[in-house]
Protein backbone atom coordinates (compact mmCIF):
# COMPACT_ATOMS: atom_id res chain seq x y z
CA UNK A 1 -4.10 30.21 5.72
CA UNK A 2 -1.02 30.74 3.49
CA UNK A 3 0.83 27.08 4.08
CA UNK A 4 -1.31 23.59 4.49
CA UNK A 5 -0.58 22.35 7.86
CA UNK A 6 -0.62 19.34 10.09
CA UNK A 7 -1.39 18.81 13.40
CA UNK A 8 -0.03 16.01 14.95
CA UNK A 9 -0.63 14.43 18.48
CA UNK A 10 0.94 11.22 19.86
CA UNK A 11 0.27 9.35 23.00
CA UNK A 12 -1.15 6.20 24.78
CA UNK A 13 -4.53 4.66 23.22
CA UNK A 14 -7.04 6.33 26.38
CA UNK A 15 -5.81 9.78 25.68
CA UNK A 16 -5.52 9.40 22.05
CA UNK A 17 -9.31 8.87 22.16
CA UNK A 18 -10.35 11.01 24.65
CA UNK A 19 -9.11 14.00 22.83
CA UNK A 20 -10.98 12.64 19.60
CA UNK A 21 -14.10 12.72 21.59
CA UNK A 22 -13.30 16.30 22.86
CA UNK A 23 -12.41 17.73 19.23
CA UNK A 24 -16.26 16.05 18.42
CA UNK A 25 -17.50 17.56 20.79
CA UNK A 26 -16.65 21.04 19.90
CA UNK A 27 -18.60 23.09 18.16
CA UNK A 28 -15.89 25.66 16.75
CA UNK A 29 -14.22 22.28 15.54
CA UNK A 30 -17.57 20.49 13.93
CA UNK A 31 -16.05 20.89 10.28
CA UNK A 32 -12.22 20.62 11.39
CA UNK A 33 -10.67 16.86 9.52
CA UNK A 34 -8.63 14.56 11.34
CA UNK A 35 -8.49 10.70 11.69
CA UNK A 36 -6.80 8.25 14.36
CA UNK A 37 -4.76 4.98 13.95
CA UNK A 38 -2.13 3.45 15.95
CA UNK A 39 1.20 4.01 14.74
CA UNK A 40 2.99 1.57 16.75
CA UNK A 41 1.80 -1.09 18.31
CA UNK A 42 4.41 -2.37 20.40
CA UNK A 43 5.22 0.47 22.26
CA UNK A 44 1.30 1.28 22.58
CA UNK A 45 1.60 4.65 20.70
CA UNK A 46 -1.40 6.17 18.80
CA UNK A 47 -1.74 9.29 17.16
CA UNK A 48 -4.01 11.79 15.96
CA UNK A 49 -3.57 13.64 12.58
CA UNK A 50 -5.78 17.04 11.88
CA UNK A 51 -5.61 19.48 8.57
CA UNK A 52 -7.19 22.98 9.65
CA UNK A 53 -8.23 24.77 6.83
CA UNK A 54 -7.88 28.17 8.53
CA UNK A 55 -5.79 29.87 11.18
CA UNK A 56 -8.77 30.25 13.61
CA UNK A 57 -9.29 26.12 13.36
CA UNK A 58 -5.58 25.59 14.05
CA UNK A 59 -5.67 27.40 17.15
CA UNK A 60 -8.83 25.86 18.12
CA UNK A 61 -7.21 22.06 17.23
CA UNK A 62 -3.73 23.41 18.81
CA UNK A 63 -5.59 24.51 22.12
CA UNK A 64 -8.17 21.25 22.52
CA UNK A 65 -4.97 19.09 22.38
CA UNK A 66 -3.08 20.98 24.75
CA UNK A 67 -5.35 20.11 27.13
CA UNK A 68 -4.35 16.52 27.19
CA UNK A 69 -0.75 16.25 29.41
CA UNK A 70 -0.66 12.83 28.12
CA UNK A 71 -0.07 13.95 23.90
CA UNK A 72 2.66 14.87 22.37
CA UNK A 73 1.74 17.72 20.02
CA UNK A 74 3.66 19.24 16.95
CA UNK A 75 2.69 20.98 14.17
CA UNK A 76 4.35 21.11 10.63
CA UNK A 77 3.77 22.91 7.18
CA UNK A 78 3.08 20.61 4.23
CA UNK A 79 5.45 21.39 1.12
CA UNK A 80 3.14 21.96 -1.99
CA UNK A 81 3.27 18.34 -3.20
CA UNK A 82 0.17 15.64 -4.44
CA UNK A 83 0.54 14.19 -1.18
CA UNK A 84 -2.11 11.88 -1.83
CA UNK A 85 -1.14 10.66 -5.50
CA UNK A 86 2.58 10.23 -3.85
CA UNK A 87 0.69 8.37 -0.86
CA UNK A 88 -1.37 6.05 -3.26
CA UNK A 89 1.19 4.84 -5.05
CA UNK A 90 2.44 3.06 -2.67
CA UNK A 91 -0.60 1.88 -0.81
CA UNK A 92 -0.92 -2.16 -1.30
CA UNK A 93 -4.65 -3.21 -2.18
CA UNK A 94 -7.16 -4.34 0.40
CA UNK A 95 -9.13 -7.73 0.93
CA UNK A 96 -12.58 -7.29 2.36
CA UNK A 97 -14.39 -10.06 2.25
CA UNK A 98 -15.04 -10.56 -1.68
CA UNK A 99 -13.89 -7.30 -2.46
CA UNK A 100 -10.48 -6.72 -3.43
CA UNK A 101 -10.09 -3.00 -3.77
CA UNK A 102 -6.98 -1.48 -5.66
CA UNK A 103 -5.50 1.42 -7.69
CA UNK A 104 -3.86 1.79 -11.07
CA UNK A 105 -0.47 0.16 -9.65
CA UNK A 106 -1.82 -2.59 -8.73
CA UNK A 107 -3.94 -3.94 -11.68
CA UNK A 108 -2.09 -7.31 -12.49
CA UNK A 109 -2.37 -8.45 -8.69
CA UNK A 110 -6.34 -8.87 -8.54
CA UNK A 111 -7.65 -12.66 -7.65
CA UNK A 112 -9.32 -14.30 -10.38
CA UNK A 113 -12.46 -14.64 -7.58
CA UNK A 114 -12.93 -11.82 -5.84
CA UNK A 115 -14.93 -8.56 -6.63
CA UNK A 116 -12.04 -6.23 -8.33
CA UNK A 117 -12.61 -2.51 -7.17
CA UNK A 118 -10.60 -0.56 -8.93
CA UNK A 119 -10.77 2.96 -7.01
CA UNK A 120 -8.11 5.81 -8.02
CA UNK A 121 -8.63 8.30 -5.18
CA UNK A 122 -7.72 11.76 -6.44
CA UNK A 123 -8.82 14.25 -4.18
CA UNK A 124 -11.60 12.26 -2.58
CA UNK A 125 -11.75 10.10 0.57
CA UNK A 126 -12.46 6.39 -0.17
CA UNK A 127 -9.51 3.71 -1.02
CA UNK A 128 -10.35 1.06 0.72
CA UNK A 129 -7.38 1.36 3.58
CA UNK A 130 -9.22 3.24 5.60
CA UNK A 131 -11.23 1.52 8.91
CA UNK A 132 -14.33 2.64 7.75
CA UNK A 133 -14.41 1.84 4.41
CA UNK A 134 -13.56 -1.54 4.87
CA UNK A 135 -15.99 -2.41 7.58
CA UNK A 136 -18.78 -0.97 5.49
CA UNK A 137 -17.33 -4.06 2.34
CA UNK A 138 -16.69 -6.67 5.46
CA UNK A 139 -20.53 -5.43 6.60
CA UNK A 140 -21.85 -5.72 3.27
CA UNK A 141 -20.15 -8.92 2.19
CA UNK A 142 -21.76 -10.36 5.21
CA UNK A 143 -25.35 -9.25 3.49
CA UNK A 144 -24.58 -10.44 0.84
CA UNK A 145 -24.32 -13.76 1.90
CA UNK A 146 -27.79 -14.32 2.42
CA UNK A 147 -29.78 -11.74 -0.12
CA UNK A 148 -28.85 -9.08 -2.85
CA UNK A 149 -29.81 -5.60 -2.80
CA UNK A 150 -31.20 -3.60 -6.02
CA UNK A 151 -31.79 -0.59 -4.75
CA UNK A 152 -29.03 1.04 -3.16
CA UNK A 153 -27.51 4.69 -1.42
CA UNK A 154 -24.63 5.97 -0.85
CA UNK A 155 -24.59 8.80 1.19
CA UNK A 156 -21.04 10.81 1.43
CA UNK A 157 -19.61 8.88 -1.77
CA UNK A 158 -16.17 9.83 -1.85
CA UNK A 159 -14.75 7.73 -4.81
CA UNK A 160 -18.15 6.21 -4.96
CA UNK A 161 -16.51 3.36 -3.54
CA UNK A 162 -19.37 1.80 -1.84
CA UNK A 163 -21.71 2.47 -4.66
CA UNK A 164 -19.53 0.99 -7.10
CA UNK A 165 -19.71 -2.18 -5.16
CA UNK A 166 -23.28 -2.38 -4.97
CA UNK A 167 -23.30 -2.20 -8.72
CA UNK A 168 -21.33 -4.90 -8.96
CA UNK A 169 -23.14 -7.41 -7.08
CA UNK A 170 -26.40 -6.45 -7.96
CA UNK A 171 -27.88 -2.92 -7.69
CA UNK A 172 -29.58 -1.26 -10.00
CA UNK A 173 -27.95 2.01 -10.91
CA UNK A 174 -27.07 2.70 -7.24
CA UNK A 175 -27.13 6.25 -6.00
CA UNK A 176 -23.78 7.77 -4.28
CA UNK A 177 -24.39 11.76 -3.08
CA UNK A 178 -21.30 14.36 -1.71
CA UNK A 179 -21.43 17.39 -0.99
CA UNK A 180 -18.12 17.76 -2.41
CA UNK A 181 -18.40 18.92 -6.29
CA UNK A 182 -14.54 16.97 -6.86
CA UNK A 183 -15.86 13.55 -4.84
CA UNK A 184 -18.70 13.29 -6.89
CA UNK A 185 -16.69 14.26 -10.40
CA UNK A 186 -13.99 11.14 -9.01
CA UNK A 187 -16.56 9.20 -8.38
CA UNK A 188 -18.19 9.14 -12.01
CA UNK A 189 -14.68 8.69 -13.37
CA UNK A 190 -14.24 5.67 -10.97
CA UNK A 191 -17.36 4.47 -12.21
CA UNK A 192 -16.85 4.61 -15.83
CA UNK A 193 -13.06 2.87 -14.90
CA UNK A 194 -15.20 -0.09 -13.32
CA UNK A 195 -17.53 -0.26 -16.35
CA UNK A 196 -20.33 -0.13 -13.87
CA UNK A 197 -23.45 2.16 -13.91
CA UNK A 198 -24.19 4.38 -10.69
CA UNK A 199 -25.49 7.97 -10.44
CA UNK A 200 -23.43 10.38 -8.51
CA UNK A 201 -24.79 13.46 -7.56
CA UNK A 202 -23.86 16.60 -5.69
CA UNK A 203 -26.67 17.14 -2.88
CA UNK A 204 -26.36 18.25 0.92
CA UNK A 205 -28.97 15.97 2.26
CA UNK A 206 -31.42 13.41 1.07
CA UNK A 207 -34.14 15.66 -0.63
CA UNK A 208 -32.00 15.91 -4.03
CA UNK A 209 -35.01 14.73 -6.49
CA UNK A 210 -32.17 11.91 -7.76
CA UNK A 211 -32.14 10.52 -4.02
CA UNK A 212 -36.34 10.86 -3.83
CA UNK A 213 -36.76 9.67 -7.49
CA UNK A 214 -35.70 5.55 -6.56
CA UNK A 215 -36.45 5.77 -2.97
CA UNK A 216 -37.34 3.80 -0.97
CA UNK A 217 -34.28 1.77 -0.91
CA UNK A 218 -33.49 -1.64 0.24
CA UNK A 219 -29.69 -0.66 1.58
CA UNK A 220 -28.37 2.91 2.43
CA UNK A 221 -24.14 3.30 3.01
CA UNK A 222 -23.32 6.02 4.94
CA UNK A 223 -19.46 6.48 5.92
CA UNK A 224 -19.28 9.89 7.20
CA UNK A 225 -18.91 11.31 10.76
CA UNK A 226 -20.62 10.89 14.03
CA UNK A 227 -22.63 14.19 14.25
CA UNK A 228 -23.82 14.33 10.54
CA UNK A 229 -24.86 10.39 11.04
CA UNK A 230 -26.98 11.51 13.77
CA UNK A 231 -28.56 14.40 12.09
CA UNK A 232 -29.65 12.27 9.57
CA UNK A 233 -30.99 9.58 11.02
CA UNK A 234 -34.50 10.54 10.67
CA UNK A 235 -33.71 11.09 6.86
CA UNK A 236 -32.27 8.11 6.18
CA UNK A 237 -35.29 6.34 8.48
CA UNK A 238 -37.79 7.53 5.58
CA UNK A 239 -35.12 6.91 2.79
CA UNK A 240 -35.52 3.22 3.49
CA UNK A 241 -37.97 0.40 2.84
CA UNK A 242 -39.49 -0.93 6.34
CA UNK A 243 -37.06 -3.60 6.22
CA UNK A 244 -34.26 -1.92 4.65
CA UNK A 245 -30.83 -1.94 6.38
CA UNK A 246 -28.44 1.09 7.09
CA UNK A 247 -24.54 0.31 7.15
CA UNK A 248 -23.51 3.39 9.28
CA UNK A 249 -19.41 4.37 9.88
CA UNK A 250 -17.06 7.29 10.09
CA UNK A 251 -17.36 6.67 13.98
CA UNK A 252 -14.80 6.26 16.66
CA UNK A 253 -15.76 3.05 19.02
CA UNK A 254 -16.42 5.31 21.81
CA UNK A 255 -19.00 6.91 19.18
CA UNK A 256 -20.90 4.18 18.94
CA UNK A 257 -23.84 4.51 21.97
CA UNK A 258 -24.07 8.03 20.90
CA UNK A 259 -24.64 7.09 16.74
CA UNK A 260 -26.69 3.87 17.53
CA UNK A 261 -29.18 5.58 20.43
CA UNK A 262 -29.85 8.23 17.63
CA UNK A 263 -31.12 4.95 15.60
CA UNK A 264 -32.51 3.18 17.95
CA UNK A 265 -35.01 6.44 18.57
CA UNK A 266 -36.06 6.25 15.27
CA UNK A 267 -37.43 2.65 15.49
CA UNK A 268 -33.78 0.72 13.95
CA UNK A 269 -32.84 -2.39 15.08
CA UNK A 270 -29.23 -3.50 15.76
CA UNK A 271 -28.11 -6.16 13.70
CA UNK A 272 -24.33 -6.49 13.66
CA UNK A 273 -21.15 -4.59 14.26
CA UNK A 274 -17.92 -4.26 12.91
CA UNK A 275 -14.87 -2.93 14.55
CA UNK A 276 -11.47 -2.42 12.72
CA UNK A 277 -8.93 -0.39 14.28
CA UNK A 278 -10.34 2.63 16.65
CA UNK A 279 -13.48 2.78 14.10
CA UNK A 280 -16.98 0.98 14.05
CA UNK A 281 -18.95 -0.16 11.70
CA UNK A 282 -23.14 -0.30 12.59
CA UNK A 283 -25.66 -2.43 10.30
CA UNK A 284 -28.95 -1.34 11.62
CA UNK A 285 -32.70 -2.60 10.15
CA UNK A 286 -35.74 -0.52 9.91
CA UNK A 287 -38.37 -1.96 12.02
């Protein structure tokens, strides 16, 4: 595809969702990246935002919307620009619980008590604004309330956010994997900006020897998407310690039965949930 594009689909909340659920459920779509927020909440207006990668995934995205009367679809060509960098600057920094999480801009603004995350984003997904990301810290502070964690993985790293947490209350070395070469390069940098130690690997899956090597693990993070959460569920079953808790996200609300029955299968127990926005948050325990 010659130009970056962006897909964009307005409409009430009900549709909004429903046509997230049908782009999941696609198969032609499986690796196609979008997200969902409500862009104005007086007049009841969400919105869906996808970036195809290819010609053949813009049609496919273009066509699955169509089919909902109730969007508003357009579709524009991004100007060769850091969007992100020009995003991030402006971005304020994010409470979650005892984490305050924040970029380069924001450095003087950190409360003397809180847990100061400083996460510079790059290329990778992680800041802290998004849903999921901070109902995995809100999920985690919660933990942490009542008992630490030293052994901990990350799974789907981004900016190693998550991991860099763990080391900081706790953990010993944490473990973040991507199977995006950049996320995981961002991620060390991140680490070494947070004087922290974690090991950040590039691995598809859990059977890179640095997962296997300090497994099992008393705490897994994985803020990805509904289907991969699924197929991994078995994985990160035998990843953990009997015991051991999974903080699962990446998942739509109306993903939730499908993510947590996956779980459930596998002998987890639900302990908690945490909603923020149109996205879920599950902290399941290994029976």
């Amino acid at each position: 595809m010659s130009d970056p594009l962006q897909i964009v689909a307005r409409g009430p909340r009900a549709e909004v969702e429903a046509a997230a659920a049908a782009l999941d459920a696609d198969p032609a779509l499986e690796s196609a990246t979008y997200s969902i927020l409500e862009e104005d909440e007086d007049r009841g207006v969400w919105r869906i935002d996808a970036y195809p990668t290819s010609e053949t995934e813009a049609q496919g995205l273009t066509t699955a919307l169509a089919r909902f009367p109730g969007l508003t679809v357009t579709t524009e060509v991004l100007a060769d620009a850091d969007w992100l960098a020009m995003a991030l600057s402006g971005l304020p920094p994010v409470r979650a619980g005892r984490f305050f999480v924040y970029g380069l801009h924001d450095r003087g603004r950190a409360p003397v008590n809180a847990v100061k995350l400083r996460i510079e984003a790059g290329a990778a997904f992680g800041t802290g604004h998004h849903g999921t990301t901070v109902g995995c810290l809100l999920a985690y502070d919660a933990l942490l309330k009542r008992k630490r964690f030293a052994r901990v993985l990350d799974v789907g790293t981004g900016t190693g956010v998550l991991a860099i947490a763990a080391a900081k209350c706790g953990a010993k070395r944490p473990v973040g994997t991507d199977i995006d070469r950049v996320s995981v390069r961002i991620a060390r940098e991140n680490a070494a900006v947070n004087r922290v130690s974690a090991r950040f690997v590039w691995a598809d899956g859990l059977d890179h020897r640095a997962v296997r090597r300090d497994a099992p693990y008393d705490l897994v993070f994985a803020n990805i998407l509904a289907r991969p959460l699924v197929g991994l569920a078995q994985p990160i079953r035998g990843a953990l310690k009997p015991g051991g808790l999974a903080i699962l996200s990446g998942l739509l609300r109306h993903q939730e039965r499908y993510v947590r029955s996956a779980y459930l299968a596998r002998g987890f127990k639900l302990q908690t949930r945490v909603r923020r926005d149109a996205w879920a948050t599950l902290v399941l325990r290994r029976a």
